[in-house]
C-alpha atoms as a PDB file:
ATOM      1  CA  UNK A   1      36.846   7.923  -3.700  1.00  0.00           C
ATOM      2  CA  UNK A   2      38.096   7.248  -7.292  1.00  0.00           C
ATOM      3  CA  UNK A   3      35.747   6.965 -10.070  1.00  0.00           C
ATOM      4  CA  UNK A   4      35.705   3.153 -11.149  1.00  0.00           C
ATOM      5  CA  UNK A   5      37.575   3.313 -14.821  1.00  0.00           C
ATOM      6  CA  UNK A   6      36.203   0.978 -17.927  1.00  0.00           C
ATOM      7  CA  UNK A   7      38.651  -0.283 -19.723  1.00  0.00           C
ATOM      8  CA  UNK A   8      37.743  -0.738 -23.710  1.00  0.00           C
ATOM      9  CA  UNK A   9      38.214  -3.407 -25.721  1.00  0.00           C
ATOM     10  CA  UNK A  10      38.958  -3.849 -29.462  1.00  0.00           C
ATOM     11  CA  UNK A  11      38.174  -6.235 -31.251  1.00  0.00           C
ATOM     12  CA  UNK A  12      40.859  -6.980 -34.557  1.00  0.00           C
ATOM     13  CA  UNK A  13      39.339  -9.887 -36.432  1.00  0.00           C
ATOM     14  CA  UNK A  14      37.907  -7.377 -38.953  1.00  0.00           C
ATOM     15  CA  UNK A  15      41.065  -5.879 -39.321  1.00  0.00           C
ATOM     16  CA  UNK A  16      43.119  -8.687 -39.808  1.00  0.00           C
ATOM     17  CA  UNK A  17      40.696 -10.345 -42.596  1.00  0.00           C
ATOM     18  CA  UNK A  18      40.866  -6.563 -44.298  1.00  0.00           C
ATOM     19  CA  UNK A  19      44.902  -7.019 -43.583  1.00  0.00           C
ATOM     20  CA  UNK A  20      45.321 -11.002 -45.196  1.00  0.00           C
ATOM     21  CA  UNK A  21      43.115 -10.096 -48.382  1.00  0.00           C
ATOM     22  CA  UNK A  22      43.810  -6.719 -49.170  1.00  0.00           C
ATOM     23  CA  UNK A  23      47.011  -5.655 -48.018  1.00  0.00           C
ATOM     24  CA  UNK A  24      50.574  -6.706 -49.467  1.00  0.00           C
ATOM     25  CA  UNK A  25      53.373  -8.345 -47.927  1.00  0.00           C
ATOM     26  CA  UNK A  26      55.096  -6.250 -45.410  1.00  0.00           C
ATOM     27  CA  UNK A  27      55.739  -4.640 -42.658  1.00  0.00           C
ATOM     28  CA  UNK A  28      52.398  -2.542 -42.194  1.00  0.00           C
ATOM     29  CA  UNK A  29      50.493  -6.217 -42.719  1.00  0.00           C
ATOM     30  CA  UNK A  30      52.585  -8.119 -40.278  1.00  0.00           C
ATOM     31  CA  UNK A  31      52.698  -5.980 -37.284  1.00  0.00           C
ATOM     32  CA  UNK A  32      48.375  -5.960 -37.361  1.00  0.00           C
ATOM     33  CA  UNK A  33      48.612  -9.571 -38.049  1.00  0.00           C
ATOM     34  CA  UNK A  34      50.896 -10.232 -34.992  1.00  0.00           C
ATOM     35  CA  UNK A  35      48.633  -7.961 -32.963  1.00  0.00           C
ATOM     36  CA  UNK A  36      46.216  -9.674 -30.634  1.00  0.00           C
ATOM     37  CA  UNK A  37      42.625 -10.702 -31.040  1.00  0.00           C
ATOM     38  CA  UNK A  38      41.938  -7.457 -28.951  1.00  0.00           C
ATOM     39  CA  UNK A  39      43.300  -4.711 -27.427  1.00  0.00           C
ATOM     40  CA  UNK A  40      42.844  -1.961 -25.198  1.00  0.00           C
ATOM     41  CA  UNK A  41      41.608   1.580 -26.291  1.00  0.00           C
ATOM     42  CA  UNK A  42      44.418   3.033 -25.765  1.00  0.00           C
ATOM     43  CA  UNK A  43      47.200   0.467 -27.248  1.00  0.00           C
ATOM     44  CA  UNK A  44      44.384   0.100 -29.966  1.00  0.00           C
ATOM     45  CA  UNK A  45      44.941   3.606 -30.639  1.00  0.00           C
ATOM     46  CA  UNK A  46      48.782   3.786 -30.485  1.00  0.00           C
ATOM     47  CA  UNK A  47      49.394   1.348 -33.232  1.00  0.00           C
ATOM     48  CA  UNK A  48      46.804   2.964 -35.586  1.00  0.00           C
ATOM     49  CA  UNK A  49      49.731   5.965 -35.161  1.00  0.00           C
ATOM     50  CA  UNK A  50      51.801   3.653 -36.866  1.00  0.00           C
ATOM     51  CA  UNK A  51      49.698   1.870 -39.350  1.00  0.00           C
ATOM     52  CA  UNK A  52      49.078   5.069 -40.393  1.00  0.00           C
ATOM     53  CA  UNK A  53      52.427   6.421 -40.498  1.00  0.00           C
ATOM     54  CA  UNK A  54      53.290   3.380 -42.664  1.00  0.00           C
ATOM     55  CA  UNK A  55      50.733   3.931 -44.780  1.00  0.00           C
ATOM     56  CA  UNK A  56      51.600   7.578 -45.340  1.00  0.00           C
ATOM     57  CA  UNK A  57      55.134   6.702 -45.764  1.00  0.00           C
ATOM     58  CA  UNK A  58      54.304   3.769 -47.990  1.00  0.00           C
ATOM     59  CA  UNK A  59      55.801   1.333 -46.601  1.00  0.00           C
ATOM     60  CA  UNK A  60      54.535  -2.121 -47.312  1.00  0.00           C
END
């Protein structure tokens, strides 16, 4: 018998306030603000790769 997985959420309004008054125009702010209102863990997790990749990179 399999162990019953949770799945959790996250939730992005804080981010995406933080992301329309604080961050410039560009790429890094558009893909959070096109995220959804929540996400997984996991996908959570994935795009913070890439925010901070973009970051690093500075790209904005």
């Amino acid at each position: 018998m399999q162990a019953p997985t949770t799945l959790r959420k996250v939730q992005l309004a804080g981010l995406k306030r933080f992301a329309l008054e604080r961050i410039p125009d560009g790429p890094l702010r558009d893909d959070i603000l096109g995220q959804p209102d929540e996400l997984d863990a996991d996908e959570f997790l994935a795009n913070a790769r890439v925010w901070l990749r973009l970051v690093r990179f500075g790209v904005d």
